[in-house]
C-alpha atoms as a PDB file:
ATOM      1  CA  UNK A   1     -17.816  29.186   4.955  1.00  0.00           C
ATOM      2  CA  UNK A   2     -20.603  27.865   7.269  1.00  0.00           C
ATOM      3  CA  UNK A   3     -21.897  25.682   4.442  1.00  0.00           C
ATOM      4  CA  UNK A   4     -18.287  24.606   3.729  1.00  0.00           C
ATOM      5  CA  UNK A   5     -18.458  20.522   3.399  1.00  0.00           C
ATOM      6  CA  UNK A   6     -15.229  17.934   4.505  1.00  0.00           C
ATOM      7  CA  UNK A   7     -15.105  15.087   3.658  1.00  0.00           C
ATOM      8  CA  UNK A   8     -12.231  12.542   5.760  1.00  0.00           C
ATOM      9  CA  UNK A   9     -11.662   8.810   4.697  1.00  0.00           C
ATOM     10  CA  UNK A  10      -9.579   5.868   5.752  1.00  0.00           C
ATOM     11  CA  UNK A  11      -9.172   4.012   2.960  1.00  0.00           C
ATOM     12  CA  UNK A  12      -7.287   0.535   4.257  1.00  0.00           C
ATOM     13  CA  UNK A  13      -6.185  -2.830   2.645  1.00  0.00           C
ATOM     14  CA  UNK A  14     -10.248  -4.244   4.102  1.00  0.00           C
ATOM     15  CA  UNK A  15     -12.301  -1.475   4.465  1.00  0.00           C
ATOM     16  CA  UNK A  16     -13.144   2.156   3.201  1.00  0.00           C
ATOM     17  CA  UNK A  17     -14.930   4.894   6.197  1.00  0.00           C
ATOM     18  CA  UNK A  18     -15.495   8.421   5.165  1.00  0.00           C
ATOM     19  CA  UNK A  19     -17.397  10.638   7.544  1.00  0.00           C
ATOM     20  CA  UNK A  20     -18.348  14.123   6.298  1.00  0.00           C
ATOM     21  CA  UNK A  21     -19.429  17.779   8.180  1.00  0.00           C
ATOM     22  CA  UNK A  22     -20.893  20.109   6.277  1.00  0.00           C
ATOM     23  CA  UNK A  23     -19.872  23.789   8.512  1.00  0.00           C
ATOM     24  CA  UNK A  24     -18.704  21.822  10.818  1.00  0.00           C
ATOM     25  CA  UNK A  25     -21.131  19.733  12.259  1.00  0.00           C
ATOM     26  CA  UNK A  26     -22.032  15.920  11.242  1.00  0.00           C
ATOM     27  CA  UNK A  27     -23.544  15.761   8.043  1.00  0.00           C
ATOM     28  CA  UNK A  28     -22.948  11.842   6.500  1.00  0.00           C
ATOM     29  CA  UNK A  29     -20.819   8.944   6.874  1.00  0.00           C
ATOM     30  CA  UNK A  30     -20.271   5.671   4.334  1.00  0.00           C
ATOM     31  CA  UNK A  31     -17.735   2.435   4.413  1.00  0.00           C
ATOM     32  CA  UNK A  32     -16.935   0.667   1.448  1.00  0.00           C
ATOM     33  CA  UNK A  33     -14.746  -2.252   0.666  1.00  0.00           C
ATOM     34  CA  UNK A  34     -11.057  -2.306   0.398  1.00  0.00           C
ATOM     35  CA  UNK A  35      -9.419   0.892  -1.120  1.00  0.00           C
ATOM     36  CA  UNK A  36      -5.071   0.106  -0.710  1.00  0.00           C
ATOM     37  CA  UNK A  37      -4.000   1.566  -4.094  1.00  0.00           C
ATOM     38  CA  UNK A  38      -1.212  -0.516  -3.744  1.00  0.00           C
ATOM     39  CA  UNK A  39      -3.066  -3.733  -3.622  1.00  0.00           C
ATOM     40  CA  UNK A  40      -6.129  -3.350  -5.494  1.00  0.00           C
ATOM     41  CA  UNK A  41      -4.606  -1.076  -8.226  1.00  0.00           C
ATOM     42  CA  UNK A  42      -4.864   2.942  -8.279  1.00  0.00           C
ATOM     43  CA  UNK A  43      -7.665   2.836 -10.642  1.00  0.00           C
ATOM     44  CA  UNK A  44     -10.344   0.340  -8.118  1.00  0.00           C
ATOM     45  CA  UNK A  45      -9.223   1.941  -4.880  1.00  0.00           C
ATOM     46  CA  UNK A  46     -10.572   5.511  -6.750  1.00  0.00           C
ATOM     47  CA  UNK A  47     -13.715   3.857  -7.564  1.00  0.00           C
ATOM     48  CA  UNK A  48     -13.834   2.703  -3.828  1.00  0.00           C
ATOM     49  CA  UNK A  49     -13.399   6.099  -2.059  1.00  0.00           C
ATOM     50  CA  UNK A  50     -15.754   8.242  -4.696  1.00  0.00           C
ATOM     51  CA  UNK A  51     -18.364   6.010  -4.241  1.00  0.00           C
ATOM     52  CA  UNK A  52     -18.337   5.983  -0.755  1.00  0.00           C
ATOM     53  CA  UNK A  53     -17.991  10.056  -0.620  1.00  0.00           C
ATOM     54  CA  UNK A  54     -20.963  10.127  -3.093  1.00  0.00           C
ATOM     55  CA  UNK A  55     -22.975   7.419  -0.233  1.00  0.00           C
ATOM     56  CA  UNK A  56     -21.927   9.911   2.479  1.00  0.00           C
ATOM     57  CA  UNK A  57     -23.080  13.205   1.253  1.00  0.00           C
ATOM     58  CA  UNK A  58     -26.523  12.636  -0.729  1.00  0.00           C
ATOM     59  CA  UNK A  59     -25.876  14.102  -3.609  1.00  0.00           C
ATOM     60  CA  UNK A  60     -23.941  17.223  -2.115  1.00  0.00           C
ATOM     61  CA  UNK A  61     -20.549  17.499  -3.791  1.00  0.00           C
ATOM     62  CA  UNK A  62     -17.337  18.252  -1.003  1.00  0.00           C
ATOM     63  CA  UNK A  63     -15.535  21.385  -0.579  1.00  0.00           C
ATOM     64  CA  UNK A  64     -12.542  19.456   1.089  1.00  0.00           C
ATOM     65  CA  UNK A  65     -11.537  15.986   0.772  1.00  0.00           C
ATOM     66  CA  UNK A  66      -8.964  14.247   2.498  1.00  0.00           C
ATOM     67  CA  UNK A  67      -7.942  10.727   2.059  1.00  0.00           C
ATOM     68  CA  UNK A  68      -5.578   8.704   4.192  1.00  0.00           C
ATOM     69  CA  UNK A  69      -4.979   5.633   2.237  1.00  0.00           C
ATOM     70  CA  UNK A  70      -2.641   2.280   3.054  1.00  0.00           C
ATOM     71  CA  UNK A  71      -0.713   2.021   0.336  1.00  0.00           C
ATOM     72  CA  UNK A  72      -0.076   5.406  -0.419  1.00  0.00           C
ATOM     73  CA  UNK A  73       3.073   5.907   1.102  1.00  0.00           C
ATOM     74  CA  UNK A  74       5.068   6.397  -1.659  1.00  0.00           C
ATOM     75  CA  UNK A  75       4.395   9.841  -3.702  1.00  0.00           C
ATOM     76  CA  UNK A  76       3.739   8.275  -7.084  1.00  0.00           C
ATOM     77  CA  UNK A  77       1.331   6.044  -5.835  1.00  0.00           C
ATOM     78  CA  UNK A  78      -0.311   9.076  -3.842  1.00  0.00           C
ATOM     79  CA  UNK A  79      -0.435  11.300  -6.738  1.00  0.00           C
ATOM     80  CA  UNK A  80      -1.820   8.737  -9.005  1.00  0.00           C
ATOM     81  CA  UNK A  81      -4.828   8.098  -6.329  1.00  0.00           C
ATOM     82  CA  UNK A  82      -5.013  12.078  -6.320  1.00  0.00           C
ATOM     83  CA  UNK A  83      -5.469  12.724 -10.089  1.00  0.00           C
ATOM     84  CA  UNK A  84      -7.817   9.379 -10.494  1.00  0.00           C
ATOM     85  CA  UNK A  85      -9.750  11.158  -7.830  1.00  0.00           C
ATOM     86  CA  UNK A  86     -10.143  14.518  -8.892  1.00  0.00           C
ATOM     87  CA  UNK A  87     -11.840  12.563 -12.527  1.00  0.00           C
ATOM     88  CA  UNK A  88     -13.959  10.651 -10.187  1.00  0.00           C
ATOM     89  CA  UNK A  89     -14.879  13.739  -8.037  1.00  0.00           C
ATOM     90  CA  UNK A  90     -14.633  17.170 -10.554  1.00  0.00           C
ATOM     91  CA  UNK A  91     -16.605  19.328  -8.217  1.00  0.00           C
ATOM     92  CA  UNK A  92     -14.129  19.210  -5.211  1.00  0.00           C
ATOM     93  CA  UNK A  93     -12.096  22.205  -4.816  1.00  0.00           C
ATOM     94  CA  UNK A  94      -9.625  21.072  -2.599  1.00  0.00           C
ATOM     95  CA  UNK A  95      -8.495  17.163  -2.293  1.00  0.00           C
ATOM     96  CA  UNK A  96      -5.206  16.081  -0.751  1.00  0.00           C
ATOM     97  CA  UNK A  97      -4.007  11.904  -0.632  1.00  0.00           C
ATOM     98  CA  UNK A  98      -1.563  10.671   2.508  1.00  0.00           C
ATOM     99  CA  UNK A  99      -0.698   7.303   3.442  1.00  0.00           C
ATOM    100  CA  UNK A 100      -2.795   6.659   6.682  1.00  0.00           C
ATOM    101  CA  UNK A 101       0.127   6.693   8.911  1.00  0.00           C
ATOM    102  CA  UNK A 102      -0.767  10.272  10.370  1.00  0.00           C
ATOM    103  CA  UNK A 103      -4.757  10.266  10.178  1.00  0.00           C
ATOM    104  CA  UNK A 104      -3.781   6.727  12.556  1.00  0.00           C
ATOM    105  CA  UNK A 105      -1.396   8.665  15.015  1.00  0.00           C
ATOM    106  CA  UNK A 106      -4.171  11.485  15.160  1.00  0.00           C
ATOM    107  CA  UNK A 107      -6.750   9.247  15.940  1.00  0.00           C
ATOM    108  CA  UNK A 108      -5.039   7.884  19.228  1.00  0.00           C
ATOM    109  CA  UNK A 109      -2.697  11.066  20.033  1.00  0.00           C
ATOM    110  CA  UNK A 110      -4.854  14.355  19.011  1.00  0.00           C
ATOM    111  CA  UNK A 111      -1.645  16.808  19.102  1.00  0.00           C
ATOM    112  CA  UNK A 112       1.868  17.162  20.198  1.00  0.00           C
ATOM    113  CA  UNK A 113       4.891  14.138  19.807  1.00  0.00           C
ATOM    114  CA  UNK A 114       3.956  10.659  19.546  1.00  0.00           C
ATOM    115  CA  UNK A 115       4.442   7.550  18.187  1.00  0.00           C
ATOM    116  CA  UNK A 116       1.866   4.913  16.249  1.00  0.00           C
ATOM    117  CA  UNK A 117       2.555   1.554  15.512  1.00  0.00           C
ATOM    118  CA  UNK A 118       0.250   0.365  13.031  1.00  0.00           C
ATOM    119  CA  UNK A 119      -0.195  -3.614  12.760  1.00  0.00           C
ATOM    120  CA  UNK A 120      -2.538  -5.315  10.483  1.00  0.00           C
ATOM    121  CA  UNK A 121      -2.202  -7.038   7.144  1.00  0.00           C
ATOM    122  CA  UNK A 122       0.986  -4.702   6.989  1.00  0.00           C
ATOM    123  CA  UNK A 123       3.362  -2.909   9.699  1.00  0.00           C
ATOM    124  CA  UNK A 124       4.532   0.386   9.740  1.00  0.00           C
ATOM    125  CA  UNK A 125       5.451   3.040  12.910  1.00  0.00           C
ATOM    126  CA  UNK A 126       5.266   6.756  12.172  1.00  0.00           C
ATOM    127  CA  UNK A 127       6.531   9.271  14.327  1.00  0.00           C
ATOM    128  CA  UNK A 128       5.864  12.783  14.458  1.00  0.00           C
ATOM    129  CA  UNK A 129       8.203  15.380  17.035  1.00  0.00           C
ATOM    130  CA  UNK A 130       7.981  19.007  16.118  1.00  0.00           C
ATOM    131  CA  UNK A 131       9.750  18.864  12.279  1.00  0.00           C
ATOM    132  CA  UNK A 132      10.282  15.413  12.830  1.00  0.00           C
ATOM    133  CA  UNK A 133       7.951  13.049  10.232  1.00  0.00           C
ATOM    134  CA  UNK A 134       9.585   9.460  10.417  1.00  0.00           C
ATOM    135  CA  UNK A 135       8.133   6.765   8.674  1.00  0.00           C
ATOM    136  CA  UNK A 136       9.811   3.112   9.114  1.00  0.00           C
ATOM    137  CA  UNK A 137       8.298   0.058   7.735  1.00  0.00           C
ATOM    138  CA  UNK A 138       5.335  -0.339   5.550  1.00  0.00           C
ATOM    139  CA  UNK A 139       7.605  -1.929   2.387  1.00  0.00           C
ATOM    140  CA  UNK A 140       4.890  -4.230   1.720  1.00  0.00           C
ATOM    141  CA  UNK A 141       4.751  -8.032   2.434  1.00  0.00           C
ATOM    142  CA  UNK A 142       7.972  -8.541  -0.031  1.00  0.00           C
ATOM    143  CA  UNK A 143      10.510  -6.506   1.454  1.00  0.00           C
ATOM    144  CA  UNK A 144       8.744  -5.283   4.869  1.00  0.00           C
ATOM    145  CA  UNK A 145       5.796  -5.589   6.977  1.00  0.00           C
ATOM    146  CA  UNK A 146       7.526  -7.824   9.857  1.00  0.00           C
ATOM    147  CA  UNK A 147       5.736  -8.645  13.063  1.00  0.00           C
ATOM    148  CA  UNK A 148       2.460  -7.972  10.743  1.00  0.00           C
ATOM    149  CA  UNK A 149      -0.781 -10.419  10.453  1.00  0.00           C
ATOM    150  CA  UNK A 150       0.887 -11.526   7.184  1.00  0.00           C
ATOM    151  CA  UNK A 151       4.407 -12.252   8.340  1.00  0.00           C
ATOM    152  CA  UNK A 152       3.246 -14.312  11.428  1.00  0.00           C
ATOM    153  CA  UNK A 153       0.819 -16.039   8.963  1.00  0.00           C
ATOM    154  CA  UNK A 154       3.372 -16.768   6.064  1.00  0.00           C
ATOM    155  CA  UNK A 155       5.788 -18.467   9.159  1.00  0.00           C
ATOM    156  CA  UNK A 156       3.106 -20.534  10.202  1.00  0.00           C
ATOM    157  CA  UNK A 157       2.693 -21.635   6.319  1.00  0.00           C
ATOM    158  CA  UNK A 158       6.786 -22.274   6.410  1.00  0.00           C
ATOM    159  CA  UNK A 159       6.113 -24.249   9.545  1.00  0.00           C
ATOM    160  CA  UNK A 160       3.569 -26.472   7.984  1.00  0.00           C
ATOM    161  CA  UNK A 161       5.941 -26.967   4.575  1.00  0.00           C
ATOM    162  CA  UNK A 162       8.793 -28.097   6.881  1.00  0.00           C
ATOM    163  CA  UNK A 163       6.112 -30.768   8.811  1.00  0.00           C
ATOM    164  CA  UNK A 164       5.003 -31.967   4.980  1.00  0.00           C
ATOM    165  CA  UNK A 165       8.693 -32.500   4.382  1.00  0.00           C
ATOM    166  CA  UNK A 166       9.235 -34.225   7.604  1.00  0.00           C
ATOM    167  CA  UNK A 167      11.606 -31.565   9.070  1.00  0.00           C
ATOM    168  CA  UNK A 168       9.018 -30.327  11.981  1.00  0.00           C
ATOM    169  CA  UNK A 169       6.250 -32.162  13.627  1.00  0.00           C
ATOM    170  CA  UNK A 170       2.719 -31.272  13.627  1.00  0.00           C
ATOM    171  CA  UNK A 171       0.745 -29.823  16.185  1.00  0.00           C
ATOM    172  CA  UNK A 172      -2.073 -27.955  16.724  1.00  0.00           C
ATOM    173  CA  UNK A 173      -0.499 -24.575  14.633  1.00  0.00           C
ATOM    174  CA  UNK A 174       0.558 -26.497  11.800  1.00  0.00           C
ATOM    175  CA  UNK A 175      -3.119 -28.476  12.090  1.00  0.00           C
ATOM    176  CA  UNK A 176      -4.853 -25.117  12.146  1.00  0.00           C
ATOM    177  CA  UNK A 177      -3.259 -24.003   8.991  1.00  0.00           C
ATOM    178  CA  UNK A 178      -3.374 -26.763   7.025  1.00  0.00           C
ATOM    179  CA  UNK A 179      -7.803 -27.161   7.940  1.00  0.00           C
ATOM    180  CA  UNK A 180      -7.634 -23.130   6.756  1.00  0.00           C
ATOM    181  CA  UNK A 181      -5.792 -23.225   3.740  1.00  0.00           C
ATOM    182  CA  UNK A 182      -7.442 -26.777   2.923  1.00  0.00           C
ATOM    183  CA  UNK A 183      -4.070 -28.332   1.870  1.00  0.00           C
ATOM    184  CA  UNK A 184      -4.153 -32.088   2.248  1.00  0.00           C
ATOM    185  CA  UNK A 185      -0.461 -32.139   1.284  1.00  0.00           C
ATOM    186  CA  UNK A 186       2.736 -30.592   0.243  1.00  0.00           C
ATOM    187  CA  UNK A 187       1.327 -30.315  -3.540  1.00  0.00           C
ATOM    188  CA  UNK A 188      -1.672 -28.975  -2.150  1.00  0.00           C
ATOM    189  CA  UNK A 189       0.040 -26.449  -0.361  1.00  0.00           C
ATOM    190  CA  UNK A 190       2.485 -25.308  -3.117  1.00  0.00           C
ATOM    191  CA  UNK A 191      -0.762 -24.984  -5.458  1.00  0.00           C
ATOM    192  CA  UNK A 192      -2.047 -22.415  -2.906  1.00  0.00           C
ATOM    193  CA  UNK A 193       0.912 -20.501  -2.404  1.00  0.00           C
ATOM    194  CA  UNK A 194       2.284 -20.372  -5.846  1.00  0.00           C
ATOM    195  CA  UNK A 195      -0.383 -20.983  -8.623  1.00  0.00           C
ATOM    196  CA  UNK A 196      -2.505 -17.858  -7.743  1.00  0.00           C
ATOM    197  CA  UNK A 197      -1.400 -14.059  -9.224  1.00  0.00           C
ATOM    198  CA  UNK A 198      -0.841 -12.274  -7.487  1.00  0.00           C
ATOM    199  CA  UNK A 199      -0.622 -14.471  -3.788  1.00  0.00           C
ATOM    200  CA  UNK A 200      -4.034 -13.745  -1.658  1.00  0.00           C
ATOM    201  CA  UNK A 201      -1.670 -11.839   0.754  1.00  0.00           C
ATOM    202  CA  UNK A 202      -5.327 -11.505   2.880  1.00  0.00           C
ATOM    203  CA  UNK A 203      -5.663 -15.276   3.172  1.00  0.00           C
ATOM    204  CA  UNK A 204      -2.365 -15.568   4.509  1.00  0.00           C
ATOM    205  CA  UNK A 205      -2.905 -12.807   6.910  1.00  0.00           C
ATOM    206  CA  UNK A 206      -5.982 -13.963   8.091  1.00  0.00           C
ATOM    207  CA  UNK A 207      -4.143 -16.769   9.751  1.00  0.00           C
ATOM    208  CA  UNK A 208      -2.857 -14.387  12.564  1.00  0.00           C
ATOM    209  CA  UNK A 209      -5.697 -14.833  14.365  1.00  0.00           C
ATOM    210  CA  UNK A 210      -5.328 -18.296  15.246  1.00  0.00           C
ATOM    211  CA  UNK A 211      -1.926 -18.397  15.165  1.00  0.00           C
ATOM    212  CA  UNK A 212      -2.203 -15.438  18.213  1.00  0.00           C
ATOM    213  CA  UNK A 213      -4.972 -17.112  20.032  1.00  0.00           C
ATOM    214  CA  UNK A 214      -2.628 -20.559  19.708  1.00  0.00           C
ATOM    215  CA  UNK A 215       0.039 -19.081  21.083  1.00  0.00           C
ATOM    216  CA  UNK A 216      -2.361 -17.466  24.266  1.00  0.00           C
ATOM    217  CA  UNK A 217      -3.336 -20.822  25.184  1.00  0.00           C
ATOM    218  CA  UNK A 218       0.685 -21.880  25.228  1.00  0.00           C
ATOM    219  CA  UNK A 219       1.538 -23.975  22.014  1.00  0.00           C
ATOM    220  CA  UNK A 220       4.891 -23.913  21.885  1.00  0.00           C
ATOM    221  CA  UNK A 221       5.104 -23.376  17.634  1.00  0.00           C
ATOM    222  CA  UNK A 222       2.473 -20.487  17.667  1.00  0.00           C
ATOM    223  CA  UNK A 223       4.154 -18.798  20.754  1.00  0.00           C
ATOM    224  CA  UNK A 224       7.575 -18.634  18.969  1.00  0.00           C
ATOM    225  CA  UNK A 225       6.179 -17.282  15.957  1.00  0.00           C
ATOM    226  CA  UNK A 226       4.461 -14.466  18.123  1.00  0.00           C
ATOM    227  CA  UNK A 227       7.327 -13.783  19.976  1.00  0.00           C
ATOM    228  CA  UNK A 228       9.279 -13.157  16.720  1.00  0.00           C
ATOM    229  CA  UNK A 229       6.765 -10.612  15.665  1.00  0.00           C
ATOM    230  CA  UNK A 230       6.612  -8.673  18.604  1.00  0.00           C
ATOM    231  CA  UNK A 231      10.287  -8.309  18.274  1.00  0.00           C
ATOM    232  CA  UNK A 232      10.117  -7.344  14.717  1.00  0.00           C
ATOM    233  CA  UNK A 233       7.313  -5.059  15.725  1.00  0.00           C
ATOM    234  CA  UNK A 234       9.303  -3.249  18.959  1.00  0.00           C
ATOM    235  CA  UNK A 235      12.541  -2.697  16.488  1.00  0.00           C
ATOM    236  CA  UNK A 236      10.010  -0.456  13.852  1.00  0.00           C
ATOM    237  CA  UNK A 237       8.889   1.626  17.192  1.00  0.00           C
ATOM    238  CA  UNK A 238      12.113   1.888  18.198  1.00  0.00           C
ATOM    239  CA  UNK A 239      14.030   3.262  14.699  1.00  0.00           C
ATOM    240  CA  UNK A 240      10.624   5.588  14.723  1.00  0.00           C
ATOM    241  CA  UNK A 241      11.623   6.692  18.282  1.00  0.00           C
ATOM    242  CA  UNK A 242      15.123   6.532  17.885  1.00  0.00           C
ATOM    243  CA  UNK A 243      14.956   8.986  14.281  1.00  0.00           C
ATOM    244  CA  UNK A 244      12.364  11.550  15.990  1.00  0.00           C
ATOM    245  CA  UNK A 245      14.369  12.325  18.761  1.00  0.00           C
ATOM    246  CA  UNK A 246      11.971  11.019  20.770  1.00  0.00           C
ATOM    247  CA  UNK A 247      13.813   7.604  22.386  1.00  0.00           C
ATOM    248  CA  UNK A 248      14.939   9.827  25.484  1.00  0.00           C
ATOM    249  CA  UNK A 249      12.170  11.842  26.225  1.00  0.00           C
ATOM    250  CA  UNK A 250       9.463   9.144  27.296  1.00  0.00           C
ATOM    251  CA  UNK A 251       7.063   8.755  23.944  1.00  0.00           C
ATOM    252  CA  UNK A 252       3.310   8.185  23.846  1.00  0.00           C
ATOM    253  CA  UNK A 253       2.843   5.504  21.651  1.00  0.00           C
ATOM    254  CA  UNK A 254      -0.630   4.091  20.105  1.00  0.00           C
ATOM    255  CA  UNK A 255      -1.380   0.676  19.171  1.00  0.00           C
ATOM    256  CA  UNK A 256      -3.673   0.491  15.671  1.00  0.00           C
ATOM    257  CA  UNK A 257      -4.607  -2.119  13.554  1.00  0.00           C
ATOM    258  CA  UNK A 258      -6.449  -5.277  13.880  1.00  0.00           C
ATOM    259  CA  UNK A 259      -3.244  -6.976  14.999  1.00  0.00           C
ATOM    260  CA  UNK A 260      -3.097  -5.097  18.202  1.00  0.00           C
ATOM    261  CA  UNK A 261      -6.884  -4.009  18.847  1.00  0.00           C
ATOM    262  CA  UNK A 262      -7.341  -6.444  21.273  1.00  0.00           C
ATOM    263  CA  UNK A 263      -5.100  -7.702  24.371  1.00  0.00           C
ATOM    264  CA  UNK A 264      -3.149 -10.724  23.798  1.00  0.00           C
ATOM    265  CA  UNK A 265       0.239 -12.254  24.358  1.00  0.00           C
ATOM    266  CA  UNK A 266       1.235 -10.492  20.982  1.00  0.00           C
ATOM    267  CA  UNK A 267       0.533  -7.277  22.512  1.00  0.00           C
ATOM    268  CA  UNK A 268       1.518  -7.904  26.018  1.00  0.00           C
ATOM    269  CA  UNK A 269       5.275  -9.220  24.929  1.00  0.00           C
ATOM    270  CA  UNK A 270       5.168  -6.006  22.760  1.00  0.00           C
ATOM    271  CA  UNK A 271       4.269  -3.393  25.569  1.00  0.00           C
ATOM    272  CA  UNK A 272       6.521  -4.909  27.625  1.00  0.00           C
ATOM    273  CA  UNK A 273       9.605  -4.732  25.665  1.00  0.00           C
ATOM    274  CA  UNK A 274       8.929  -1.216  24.689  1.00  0.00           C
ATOM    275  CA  UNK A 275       8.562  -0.446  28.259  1.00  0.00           C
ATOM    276  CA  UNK A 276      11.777  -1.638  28.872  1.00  0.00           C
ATOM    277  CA  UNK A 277      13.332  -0.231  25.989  1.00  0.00           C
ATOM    278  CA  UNK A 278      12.207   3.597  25.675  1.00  0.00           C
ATOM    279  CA  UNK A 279      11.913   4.811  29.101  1.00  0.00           C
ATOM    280  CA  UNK A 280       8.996   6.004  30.784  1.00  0.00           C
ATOM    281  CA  UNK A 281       6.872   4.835  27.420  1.00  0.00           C
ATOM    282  CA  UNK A 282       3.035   5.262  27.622  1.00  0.00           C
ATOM    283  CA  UNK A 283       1.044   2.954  25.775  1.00  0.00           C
ATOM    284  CA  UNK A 284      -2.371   3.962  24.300  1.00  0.00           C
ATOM    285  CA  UNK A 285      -5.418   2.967  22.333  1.00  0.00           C
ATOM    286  CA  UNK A 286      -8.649   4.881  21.536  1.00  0.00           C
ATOM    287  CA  UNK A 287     -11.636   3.968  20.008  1.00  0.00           C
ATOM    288  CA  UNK A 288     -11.851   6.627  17.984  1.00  0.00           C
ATOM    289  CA  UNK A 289     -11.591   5.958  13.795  1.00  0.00           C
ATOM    290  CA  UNK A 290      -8.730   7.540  12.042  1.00  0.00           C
ATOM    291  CA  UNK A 291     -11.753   8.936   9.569  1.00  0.00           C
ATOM    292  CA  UNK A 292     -12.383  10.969  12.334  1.00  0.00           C
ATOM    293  CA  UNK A 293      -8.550  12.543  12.309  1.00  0.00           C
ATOM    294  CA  UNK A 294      -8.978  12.692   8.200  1.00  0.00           C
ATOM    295  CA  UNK A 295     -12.156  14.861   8.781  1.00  0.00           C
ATOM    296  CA  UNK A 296     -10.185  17.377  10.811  1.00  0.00           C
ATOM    297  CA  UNK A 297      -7.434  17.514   8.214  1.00  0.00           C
ATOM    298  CA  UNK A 298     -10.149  18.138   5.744  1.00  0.00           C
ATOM    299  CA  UNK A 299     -12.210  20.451   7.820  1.00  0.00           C
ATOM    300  CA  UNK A 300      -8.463  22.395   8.192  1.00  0.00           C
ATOM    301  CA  UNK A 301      -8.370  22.574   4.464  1.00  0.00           C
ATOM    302  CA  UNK A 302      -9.169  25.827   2.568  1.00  0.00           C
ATOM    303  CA  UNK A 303     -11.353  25.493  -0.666  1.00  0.00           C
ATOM    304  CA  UNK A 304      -9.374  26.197  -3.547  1.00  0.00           C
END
């Protein structure tokens, strides 16, 4: 048991990080590029994690593995990363695949109730209370993911359609995304949204950025857009809260994701209507990588 290797990964929709212990002190760590099963396909996401597990532990093969990937939140699509996993990995004796709504909520909130909102190319909130595991959001950019990087880039996209078609007028949003996407014109633009399979969902998200920083330095466009999201993102806390029996009793909840890393007026509309709404609401961050939370849930696992 002293010898006894974990392995933990975050495997999201732009990066893979897997840190390992062998008997329970630091023994490796790897990142790798984008591992969301959902996104990438099952298959290349398996590829992804192995090899970074393989980088992290030197040739040593891992009593315990546990992956928390985006994308895995439904069970088929968590079963299918499993089994391609266990081909990729034979010698592990124990592996278990979550979505990385709880390795993000341990990260931030170590033990007892809680609440994570998670906002980055997607949007979820996960709540855990006792027996309570909610999950609300995190439907993917066609039915779901409000408030997230992608939905406040897609409305700055329908923002600059509607100024092509002489139904908005431009300014320094619509300016922004038309230099990023490099579309000259509405033809342009409906080339780049519609011609690629499947859509770049990243491009678009990557627009959130700007859009954010527009709206902190008061364009009008870019601040309505943000203020949208925040609302869509306060409503996915809230059913989380509301489901865990947890809107009453004055909930911890963590900010993760890129979207909400750093301060902004995104994040300072969001805190404040959750303040208002669930009271006595604490709002935290941490530094600290959900790969560290998936290394505890492996280190808790027993070898087969």
């Amino acid at each position: 048991m002293s010898e006894h290797i974990a392995v933990g990964v975050d495997a999201g929709g732009s990066s893979t990080v897997v840190l390992a212990s062998r008997g329970g002190a630091p023994f490796g760590s790897a990142r790798g590029g984008p591992a969301n099963p959902s996104s990438c396909g099952v298959d290349e996401a398996a590829r992804t994690i192995a090899a970074a597990v393989r980088e992290s532990l030197r040739g040593a093969d891992p009593d315990a593995l546990f992956v928390g990937a985006a994308g895995a939140g439904r069970a088929n699509v968590a079963r299918a990363l499993e089994e391609c996993l266990r081909a990729h990995l034979p010698q592990t004796q124990t592996l278990r695949v979550q979505d990385d709504t709880a390795i993000a909520l341990r990260a931030a909130i170590p033990h007892g109730p809680g609440i994570v909102l998670i906002a980055g190319t997607g949007s979820v909130a996960y709540a855990e209370n006792g027996e309570h595991r909610v999950r609300v959001g995190g439907s993917g950019y066609l039915l779901g993911d409000e408030g997230s990087a992608f939905a406040i880039g897609l409305a700055a996209v329908k923002l600059l359609a509607r100024v092509f078609e002489g139904r908005a007028r431009a300014d320094e949003t619509t300016e922004f995304v038309q230099h990023a996407l490099d579309v000259p014109h509405r033809e342009a633009l409906l080339a780049a949204m519609y011609d690629a399979s499947p859509l770049d969902v990243a491009r678009i998200a990557a627009l959130a950025t700007g859009v954010v920083a527009l709206a902190g330095d008061g364009n009008r466009a870019a601040t309505k857009i943000v203020q949208s999201a925040a609302q869509d993102l306060a409503d996915l806390v809230r059913a989380a809260a509301r489901q865990a029996a947890l809107a009453e009793e004055s909930p911890v909840i963590a900010f993760a994701g890129g979207l909400l890393r750093e301060n902004s007026l995104l994040t300072y509309i969001l805190q404040t209507r959750l303040q208002g709404d669930l009271a006595g609401a604490t709002i935290v961050r941490t530094d600290v990588e959900p790969a560290q939370a998936a290394l505890r849930f492996a280190q808790a696992l027993q070898p087969a």
